[in-house]
Protein backbone atom coordinates (compact mmCIF):
# COMPACT_ATOMS: atom_id res chain seq x y z
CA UNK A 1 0.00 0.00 0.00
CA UNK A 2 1.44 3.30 -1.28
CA UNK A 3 1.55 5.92 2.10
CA UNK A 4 2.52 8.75 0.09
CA UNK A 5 -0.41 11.01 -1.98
CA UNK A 6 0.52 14.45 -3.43
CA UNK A 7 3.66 16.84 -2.54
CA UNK A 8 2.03 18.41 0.31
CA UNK A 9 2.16 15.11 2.15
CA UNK A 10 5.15 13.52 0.98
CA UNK A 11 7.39 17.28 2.15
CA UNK A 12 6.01 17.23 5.54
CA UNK A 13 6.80 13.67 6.36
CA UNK A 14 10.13 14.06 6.33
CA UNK A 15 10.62 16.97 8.45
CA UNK A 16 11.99 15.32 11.51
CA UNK A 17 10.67 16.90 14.66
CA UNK A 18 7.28 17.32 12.83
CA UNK A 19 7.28 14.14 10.54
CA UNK A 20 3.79 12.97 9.91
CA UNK A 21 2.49 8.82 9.86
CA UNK A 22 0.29 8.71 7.05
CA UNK A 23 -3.11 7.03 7.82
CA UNK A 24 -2.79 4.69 5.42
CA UNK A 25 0.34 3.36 7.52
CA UNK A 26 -1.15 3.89 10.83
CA UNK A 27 -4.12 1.37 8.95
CA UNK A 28 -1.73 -1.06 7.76
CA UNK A 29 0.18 -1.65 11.51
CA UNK A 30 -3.05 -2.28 13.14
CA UNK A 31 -3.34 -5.18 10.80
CA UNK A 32 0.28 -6.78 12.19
CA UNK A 33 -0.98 -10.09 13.95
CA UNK A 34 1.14 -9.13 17.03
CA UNK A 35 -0.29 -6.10 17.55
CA UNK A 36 -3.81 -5.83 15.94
CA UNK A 37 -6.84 -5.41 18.37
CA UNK A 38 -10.36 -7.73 18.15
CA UNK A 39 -13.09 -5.65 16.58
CA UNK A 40 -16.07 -6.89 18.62
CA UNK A 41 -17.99 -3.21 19.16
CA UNK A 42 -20.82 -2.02 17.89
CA UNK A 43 -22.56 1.64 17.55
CA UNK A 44 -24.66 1.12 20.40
CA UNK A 45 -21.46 -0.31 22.70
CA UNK A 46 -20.02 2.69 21.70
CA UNK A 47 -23.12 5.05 22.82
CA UNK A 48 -22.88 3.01 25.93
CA UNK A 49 -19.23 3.75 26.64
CA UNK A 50 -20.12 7.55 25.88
CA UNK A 51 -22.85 7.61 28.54
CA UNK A 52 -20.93 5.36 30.79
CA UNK A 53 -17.90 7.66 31.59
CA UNK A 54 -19.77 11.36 31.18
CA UNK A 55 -22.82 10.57 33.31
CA UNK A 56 -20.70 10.29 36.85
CA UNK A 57 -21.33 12.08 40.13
CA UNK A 58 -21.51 15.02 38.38
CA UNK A 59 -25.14 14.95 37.76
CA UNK A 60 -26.30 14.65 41.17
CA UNK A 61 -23.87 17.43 42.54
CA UNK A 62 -22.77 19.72 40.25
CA UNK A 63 -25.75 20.79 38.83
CA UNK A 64 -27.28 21.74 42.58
CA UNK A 65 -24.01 23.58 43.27
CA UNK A 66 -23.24 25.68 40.41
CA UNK A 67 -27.14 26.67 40.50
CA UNK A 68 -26.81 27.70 44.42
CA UNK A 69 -23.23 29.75 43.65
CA UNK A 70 -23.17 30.67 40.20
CA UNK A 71 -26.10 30.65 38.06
CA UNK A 72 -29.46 30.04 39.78
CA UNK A 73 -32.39 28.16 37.37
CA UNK A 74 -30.29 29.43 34.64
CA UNK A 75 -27.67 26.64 35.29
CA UNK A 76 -29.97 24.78 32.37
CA UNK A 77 -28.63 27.23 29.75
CA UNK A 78 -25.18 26.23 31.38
CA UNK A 79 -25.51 23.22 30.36
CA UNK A 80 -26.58 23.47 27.15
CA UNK A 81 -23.92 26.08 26.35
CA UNK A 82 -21.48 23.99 27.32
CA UNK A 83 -23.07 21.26 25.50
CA UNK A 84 -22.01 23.16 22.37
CA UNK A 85 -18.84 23.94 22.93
CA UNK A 86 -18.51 20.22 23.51
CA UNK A 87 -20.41 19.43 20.13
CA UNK A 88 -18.18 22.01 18.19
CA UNK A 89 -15.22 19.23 19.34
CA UNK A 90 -17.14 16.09 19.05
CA UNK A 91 -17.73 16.78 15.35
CA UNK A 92 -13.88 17.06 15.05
CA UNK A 93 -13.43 14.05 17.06
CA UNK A 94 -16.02 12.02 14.53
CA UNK A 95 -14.00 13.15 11.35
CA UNK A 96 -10.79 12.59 12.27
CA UNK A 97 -12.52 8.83 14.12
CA UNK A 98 -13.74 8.38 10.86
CA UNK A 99 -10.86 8.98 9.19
CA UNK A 100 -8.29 7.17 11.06
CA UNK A 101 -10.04 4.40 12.81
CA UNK A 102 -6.98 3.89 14.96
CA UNK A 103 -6.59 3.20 18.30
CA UNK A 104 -5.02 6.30 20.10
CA UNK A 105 -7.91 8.90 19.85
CA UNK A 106 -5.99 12.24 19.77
CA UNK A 107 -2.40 10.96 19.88
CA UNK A 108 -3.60 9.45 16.25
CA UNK A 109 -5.15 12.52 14.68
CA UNK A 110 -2.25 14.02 15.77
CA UNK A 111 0.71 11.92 14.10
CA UNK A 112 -1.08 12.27 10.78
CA UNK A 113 -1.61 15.65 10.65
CA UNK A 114 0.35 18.04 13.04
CA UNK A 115 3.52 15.48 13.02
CA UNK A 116 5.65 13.33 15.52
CA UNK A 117 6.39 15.96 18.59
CA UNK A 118 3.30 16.93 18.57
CA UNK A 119 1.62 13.15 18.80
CA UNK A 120 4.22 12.45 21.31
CA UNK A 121 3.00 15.83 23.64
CA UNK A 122 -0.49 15.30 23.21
CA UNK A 123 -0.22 11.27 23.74
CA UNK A 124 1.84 12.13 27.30
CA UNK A 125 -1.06 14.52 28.13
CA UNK A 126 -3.91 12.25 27.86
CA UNK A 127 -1.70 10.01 29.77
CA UNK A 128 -1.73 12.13 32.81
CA UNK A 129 -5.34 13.31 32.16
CA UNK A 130 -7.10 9.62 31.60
CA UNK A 131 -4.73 8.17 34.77
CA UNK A 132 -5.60 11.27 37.24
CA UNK A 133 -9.04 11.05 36.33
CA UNK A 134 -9.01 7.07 36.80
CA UNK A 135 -7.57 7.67 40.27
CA UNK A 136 -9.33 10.16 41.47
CA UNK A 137 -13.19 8.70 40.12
CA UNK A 138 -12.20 5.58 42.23
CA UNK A 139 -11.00 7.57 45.38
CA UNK A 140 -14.65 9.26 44.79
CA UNK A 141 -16.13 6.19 44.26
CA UNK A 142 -14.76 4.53 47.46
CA UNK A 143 -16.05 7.22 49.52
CA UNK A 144 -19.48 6.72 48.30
CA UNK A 145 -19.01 2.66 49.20
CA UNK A 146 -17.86 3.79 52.75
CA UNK A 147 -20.94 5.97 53.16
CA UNK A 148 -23.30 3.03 52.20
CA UNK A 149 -20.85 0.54 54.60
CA UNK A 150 -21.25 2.77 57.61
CA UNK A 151 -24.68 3.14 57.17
CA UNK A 152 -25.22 -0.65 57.38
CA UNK A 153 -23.15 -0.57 60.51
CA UNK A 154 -20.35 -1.61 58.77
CA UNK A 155 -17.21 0.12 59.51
CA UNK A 156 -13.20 0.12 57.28
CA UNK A 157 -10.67 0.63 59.84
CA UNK A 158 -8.89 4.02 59.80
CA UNK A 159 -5.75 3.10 57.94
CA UNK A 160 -7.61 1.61 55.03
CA UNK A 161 -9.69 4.58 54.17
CA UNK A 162 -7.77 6.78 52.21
CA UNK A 163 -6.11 9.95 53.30
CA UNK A 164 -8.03 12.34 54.62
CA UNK A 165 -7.14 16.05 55.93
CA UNK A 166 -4.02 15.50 56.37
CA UNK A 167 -3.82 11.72 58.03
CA UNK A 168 -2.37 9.45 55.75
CA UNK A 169 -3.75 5.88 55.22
CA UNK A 170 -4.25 3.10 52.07
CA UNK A 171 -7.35 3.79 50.36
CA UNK A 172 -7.99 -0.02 49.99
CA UNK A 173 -11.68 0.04 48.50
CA UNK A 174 -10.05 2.28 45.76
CA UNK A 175 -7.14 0.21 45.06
CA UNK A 176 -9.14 -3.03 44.49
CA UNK A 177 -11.59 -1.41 42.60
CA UNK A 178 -9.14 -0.51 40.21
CA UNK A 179 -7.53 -4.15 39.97
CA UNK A 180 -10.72 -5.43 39.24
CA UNK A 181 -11.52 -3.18 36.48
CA UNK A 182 -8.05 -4.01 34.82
CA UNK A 183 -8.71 -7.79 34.82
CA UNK A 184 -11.99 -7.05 33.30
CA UNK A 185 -10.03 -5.22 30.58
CA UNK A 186 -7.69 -7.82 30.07
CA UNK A 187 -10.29 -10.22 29.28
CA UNK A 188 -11.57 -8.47 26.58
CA UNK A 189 -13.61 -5.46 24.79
CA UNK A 190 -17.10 -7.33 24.42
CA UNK A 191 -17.07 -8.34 28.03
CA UNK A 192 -15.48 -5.21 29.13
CA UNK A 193 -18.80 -3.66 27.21
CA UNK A 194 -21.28 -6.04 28.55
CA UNK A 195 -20.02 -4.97 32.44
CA UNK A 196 -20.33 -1.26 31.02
CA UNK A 197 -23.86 -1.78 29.60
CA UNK A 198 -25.35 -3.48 32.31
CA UNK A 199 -23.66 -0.32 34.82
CA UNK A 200 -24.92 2.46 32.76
CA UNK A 201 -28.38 0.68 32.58
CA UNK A 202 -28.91 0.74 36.57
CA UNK A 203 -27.23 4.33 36.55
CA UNK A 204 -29.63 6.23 33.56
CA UNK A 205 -32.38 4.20 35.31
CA UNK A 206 -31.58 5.96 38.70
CA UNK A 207 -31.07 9.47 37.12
CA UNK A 208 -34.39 9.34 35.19
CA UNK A 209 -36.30 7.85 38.38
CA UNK A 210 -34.75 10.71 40.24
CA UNK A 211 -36.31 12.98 37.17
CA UNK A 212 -39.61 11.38 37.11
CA UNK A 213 -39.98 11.68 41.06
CA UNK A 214 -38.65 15.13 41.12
CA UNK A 215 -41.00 16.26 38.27
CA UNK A 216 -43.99 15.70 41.52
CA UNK A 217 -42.07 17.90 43.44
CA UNK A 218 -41.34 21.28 41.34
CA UNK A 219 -43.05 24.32 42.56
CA UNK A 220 -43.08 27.38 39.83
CA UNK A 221 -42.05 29.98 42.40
CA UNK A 222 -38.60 28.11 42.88
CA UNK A 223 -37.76 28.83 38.99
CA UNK A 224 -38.43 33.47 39.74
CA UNK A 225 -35.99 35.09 39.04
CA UNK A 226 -34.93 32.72 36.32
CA UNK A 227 -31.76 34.91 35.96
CA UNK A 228 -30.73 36.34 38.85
CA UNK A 229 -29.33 39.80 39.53
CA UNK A 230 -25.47 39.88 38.58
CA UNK A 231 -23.19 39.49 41.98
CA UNK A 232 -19.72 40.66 41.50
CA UNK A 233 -17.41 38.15 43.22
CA UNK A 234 -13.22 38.23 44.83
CA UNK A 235 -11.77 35.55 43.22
CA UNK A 236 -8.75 34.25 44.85
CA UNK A 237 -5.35 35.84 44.09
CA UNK A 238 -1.72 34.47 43.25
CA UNK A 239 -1.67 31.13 41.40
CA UNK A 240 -5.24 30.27 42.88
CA UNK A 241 -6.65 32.96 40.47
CA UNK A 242 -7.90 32.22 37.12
CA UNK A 243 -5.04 32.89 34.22
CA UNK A 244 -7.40 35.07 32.13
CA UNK A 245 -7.71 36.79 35.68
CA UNK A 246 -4.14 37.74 35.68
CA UNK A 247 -3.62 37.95 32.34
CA UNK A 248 -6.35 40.45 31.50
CA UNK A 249 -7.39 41.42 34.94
CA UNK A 250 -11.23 40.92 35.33
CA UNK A 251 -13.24 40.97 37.69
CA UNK A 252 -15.42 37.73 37.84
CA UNK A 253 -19.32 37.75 38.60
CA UNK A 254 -21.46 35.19 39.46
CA UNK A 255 -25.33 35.08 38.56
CA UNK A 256 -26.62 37.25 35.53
CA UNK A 257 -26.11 36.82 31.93
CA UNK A 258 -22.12 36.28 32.81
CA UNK A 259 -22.85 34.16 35.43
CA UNK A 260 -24.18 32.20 32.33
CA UNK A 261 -21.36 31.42 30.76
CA UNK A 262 -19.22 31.42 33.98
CA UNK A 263 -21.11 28.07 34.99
CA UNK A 264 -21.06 27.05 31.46
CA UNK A 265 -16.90 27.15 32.04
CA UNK A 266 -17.43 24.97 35.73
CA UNK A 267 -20.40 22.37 34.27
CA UNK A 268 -18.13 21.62 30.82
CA UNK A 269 -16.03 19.27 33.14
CA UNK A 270 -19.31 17.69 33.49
CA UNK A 271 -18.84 16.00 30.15
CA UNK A 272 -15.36 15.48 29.79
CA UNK A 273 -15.16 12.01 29.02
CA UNK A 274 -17.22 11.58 25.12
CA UNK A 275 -13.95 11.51 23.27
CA UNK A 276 -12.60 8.88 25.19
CA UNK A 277 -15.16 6.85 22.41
CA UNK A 278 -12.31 7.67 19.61
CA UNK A 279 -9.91 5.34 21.64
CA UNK A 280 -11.79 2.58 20.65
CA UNK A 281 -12.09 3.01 17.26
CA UNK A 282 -9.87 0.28 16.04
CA UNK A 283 -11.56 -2.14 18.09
CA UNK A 284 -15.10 -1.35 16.18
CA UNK A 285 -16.59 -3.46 13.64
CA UNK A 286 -17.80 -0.71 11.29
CA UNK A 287 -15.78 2.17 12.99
CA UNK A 288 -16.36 4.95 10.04
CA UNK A 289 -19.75 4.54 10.21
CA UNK A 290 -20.50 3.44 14.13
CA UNK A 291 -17.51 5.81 15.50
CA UNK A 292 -19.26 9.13 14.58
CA UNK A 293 -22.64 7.94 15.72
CA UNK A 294 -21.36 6.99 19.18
CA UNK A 295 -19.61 10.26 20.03
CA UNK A 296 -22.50 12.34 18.59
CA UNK A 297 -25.11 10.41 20.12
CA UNK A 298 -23.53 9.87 23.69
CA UNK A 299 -23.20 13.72 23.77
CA UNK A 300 -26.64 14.33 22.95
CA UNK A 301 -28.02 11.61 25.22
CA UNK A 302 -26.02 12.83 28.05
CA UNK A 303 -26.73 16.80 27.16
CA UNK A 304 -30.41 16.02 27.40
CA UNK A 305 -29.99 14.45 31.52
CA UNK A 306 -28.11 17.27 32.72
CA UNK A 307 -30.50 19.31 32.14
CA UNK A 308 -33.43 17.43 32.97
CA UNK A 309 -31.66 17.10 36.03
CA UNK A 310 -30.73 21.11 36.45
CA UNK A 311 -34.25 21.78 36.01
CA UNK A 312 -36.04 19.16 38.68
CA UNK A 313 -33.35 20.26 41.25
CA UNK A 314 -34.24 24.02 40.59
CA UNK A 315 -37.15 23.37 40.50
CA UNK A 316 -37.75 21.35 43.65
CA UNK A 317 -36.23 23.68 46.15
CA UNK A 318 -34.80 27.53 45.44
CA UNK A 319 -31.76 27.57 44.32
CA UNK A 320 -30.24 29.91 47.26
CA UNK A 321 -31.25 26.99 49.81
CA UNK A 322 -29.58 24.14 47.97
CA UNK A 323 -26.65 22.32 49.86
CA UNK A 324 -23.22 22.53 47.96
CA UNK A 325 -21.98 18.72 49.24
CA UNK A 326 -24.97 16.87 47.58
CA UNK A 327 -27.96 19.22 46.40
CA UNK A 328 -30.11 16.47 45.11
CA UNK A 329 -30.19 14.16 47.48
CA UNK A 330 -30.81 16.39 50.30
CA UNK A 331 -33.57 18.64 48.06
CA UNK A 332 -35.19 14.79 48.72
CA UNK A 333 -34.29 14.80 52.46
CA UNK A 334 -35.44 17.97 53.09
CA UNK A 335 -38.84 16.82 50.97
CA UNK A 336 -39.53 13.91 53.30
CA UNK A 337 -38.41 11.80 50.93
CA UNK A 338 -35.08 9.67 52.29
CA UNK A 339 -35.94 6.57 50.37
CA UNK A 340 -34.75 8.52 46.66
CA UNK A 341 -31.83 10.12 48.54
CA UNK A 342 -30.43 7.13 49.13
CA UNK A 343 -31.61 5.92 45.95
CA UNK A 344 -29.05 8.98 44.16
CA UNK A 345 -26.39 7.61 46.46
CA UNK A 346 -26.53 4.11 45.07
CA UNK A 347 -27.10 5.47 41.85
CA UNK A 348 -23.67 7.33 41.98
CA UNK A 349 -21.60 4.68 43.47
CA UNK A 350 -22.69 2.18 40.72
CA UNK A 351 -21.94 5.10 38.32
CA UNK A 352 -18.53 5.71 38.65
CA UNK A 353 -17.87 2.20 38.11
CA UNK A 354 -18.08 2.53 34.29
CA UNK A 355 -16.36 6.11 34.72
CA UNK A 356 -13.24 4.25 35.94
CA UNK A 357 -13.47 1.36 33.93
CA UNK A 358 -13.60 3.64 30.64
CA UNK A 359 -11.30 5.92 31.88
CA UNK A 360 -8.43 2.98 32.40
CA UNK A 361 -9.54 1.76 28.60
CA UNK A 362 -8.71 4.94 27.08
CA UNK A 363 -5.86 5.00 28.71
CA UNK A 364 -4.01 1.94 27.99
CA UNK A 365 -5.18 2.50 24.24
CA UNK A 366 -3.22 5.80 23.78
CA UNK A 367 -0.45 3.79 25.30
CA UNK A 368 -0.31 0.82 23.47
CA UNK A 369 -0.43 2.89 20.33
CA UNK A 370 2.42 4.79 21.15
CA UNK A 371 4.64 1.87 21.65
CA UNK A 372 2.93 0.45 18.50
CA UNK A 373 4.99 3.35 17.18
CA UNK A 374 7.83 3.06 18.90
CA UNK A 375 7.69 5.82 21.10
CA UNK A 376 7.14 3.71 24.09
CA UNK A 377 8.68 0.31 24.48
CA UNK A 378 7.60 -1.76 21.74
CA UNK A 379 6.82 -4.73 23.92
CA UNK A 380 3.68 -2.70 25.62
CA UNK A 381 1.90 -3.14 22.39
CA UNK A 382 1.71 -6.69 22.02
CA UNK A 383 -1.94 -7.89 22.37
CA UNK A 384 -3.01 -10.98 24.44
CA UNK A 385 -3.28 -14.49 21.56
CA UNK A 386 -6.78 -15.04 23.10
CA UNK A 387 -8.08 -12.16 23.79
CA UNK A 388 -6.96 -9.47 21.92
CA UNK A 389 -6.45 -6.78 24.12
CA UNK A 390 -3.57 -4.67 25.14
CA UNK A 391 -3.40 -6.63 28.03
CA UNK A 392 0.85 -5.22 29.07
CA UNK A 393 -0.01 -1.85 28.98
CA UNK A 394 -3.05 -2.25 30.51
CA UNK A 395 -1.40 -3.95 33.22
CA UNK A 396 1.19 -2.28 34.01
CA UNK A 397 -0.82 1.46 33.84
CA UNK A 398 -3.66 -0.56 36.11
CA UNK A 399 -0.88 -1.53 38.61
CA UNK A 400 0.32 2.36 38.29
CA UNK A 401 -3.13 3.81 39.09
CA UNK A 402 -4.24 1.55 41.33
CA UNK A 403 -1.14 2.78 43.65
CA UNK A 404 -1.89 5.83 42.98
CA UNK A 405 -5.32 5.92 44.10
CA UNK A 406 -4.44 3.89 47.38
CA UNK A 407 -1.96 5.75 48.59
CA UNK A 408 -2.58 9.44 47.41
CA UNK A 409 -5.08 11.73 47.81
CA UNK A 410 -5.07 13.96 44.48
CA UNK A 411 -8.11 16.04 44.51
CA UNK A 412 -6.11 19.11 43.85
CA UNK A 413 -4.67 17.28 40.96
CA UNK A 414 -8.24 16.74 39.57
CA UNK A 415 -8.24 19.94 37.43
CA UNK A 416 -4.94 18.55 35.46
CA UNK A 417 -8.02 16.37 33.55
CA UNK A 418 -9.85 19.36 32.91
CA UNK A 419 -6.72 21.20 30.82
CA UNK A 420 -5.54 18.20 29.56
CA UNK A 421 -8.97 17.30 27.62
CA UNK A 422 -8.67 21.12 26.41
CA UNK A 423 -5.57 20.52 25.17
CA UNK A 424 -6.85 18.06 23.21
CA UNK A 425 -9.59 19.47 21.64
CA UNK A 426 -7.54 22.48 20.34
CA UNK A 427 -5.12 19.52 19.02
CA UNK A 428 -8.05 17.54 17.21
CA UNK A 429 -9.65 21.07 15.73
CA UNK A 430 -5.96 22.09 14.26
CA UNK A 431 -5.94 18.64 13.02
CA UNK A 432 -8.71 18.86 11.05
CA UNK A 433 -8.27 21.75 9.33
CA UNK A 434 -4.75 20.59 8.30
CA UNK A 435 -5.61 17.06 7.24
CA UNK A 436 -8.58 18.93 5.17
CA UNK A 437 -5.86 21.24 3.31
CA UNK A 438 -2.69 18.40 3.09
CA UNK A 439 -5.16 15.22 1.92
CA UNK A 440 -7.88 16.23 0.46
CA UNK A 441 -8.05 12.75 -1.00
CA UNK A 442 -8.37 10.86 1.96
CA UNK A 443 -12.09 9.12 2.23
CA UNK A 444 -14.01 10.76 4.75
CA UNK A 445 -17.10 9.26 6.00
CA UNK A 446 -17.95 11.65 8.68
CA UNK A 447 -17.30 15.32 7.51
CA UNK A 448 -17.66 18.22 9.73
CA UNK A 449 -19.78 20.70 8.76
CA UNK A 450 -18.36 24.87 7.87
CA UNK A 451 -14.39 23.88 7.88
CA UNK A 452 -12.83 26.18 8.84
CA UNK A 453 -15.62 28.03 10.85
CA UNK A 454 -16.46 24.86 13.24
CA UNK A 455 -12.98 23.67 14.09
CA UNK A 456 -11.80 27.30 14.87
CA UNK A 457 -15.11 28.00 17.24
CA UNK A 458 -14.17 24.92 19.03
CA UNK A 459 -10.07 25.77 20.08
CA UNK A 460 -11.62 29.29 20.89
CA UNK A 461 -14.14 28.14 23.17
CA UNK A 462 -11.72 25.25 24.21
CA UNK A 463 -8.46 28.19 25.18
CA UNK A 464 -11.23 30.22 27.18
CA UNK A 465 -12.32 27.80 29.05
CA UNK A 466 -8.44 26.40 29.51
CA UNK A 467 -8.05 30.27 30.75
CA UNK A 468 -10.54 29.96 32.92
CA UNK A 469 -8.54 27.66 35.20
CA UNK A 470 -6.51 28.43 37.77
CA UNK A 471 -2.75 29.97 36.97
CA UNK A 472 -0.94 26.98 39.52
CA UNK A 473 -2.96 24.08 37.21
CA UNK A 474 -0.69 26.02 34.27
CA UNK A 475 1.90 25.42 36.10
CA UNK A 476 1.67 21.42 37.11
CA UNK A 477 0.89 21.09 33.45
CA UNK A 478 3.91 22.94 32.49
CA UNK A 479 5.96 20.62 34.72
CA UNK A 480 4.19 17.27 33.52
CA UNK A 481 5.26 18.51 29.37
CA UNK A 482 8.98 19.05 30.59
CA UNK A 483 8.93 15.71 31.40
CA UNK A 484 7.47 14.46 28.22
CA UNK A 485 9.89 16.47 26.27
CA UNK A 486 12.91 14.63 28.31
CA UNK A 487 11.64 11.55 27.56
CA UNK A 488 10.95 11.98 23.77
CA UNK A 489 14.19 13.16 23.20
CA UNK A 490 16.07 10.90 25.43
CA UNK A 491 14.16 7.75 24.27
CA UNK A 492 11.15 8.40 21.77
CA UNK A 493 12.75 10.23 18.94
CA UNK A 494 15.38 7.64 18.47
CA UNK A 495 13.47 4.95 18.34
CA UNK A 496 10.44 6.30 16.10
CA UNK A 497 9.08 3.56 13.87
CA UNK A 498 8.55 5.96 11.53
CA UNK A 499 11.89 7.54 11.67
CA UNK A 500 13.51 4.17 11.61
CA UNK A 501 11.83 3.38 8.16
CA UNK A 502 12.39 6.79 7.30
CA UNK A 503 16.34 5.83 7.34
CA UNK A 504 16.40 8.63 10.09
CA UNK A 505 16.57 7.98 13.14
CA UNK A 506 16.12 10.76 15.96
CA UNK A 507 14.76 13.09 12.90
């Protein structure tokens, strides 16, 4: 198979730091017996996976809190405004899926069309973003285990629940849950799928129950004013301030039309989590059809329950006398009605199951395709004989989480996952508009709509909302690319597949 079309292409290849894997290469090494995945999903597995890791805790807190502090009934237009943004990327995501059926998501897009350093950056970001957020969705998902425990009268000994304010223990409920979610892995996509389905079945059945019973409970006067009156608010100063804070010194205001978008910047995090559906395109049956249809329709699906959700919780109790720690649960409590609180508990332990489980899949797909490449040990991309998974790196990056989320408590790491899936969408949009102008040829099943127009609205709305966070999460993420540049150089560039059949080596 020829993996060079038109001058364009066959210039940039070459250009060491920034040479590009065409897709019809990346194709062709998926289909090396050694390293090939089993296509077992479907469009609907997909949808489920989509679902699975967005819908998390986040729909039974967040949408109470940011209504109480930042938006009122409004937090409903939040939602859907940052549902956009979030569909201005996914339509990215399903060309480039499309496309490049590849496992690797991102990392992929980006070999083919920005060129090696770049892959290798945004492949080490989703790296730290996909294992942070594994670790810290299980230390969340522990606590909500040890809430149900102790309110059987069952009690986990001190030392073996996690560290908390400052006393340090093993967060054991965390660490198993994250063993148990890499064997499932190991033993393959369909059953990993059928665990995920039968999860995210209990969970959307608890968040539309909670809906339904909710709906009895709304009283008209709770939704007036539906935009409150604009509050002017001291946001914290230093590194704890918002960059676009320091940068262009604003002050920030919560409530009113800005207090609009300022939730729309908090609830986005709310549905990171739909692109991690592009890491398992190579393991799809019909992935430039199915691909497209499972990011598009997990976002829409998801969308449509947050705010459902921001408009029962609103609705049942005024917004300025929700609690911050869980909203909807205690809007039930404070109802009379204890039996669906602890109904939204359950629901939300069950829930981050999948959130972990999909989490750890992405993860150990980005990383098996970069040592498919070379850029990682090669022997981390050999897939099992039986099973066809990834089963080293996933492994060896479940062994590496799992420690992580027993022995560390990382929730001011959590907002790492937030710029790192911004990164990525501003990677995926500059990807498509490149791939669109150097291979025009390429088939594209999935096209988005107004290129330029859509891929540019999405990396602006994705850098505002990166600006958005606070200066110090800059700075851990400026730390965490230092390191990926030592490695690359030290290790990656020199033993580039690519560069290797290139006759250069190191570029």
């Amino acid at each position: 198979m020829s993996t060079q079309h038109g001058t364009p292409h066959d210039s940039r290849r070459n250009r060491g730091l920034f040479r590009t894997k065409s897709v019809e290469q990346s194709i062709l090494d998926t289909e090396e017996p050694e390293h090939a995945l089993k296509k077992s999903l479907s469009a609907l597995d997909l949808t489920v996976f989509g679902v699975g890791v967005v819908i998390g805790t986040g729909i039974f807190v967040l949408t109470g809190k940011i209504a109480k502090e930042q938006a009122g009934p409004a937090v409903a237009l939040s939602f859907v405004v940052a549902g956009v943004v979030c569909a201005l990327a996914a339509l990215c995501y399903a060309e480039f899926a499309s496309t490049v059926p590849v496992a690797g998501s991102a990392y992929t897009f980006a070999y083919a069309s920005l060129g090696e350093l770049p892959a290798w950056i945004i492949g080490w970001d989703l790296i730290l973003e996909l294992a942070l957020g594994c670790a810290v969705v299980a230390v969340g998902w522990s606590g909500y285990v040890r809430s149900l425990l102790d309110s059987a009268g069952l009690h986990l000994p001190v030392g073996l629940s996690g560290t908390h304010e400052g006393q340090f223990g093993f967060d054991l409920l965390a660490f198993l849950l994250v063993l148990a979610i890499t064997g499932i892995l190991v033993l393959g996509m369909k059953l990993s799928s059928r665990v995920t389905t039968l999860v995210v079945g209990i969970k959307v059945t608890v968040v539309l129950l909670v809906i339904v019973a909710g709906a009895f409970f709304i009283s008209g006067a709770n939704y007036t004013p539906f935009i409150p009156p604009s509050e002017p608010v001291e946001a914290g100063g230093g590194l704890a301030a918002p960059l676009a804070q320091l940068m262009f010194g604003f002050t920030p205001a919560n409530f009113g039309l800005m207090g609009i978008f300022a939730a729309a910047a908090v609830v986005f995090f709310a549905f990171i989590g739909f692109d991690i559906v592009a890491t398992a395109a190579e393991e799809t049956r019909h992935p430039q059809r199915d691909v497209p249809r499972g990011i598009l329709g997990s976002l829409a699906i998801c969308t449509l329950l947050y705010v459902a959700v921001s408009v029962v919780v609103t609705g049942m109790e005024k917004y300025s006398k929700l609690s911050t720690d869980a909203p909807l649960a205690d809007a039930f409590k404070d109802l009379g009605q204890p039996f669906f609180a602890g109904v939204i508990s359950f629901g939300a332990a069950i829930g981050l199951t999948s959130v972990c489980l999909i989490l750890l899949l992405g993860q150990s797909r980005v990383f098996f395709a970069m040592s498919r490449d070379g850029l990682l040990p090669r022997g981390f991309s050999r897939s099992h004989p039986r099973y066809g998974t990834p089963y080293r790196s996933t492994l060896v990056l479940g062994a590496v989480v799992a420690v992580v989320a027993g022995f560390t408590s990382i929730d001011e790491l959590a907002e790492l996952v937030n710029i790192g899936t911004l990164f990525a969408f501003v990677v995926v949009a500059v990807g498509v508009i490149l791939l669109r102008r150097s291979r025009p040829d390429l088939p594209r099943s999935f096209r988005t709509p107004l290129v330029p127009l859509v891929p540019v609205l999405s990396i602006a709305a994705s850098v505002w909302l990166m600006l958005n966070l606070p200066a110090e999460t800059w700075v851990r993420f400026a730390i965490w690319m230092v390191a990926g540049f030592v490695i690359y150089f030290l290790y990656g560039r020199s033993h580039s597949r690519l560069g290797l059949r290139n006759g250069k080596p190191g570029g």
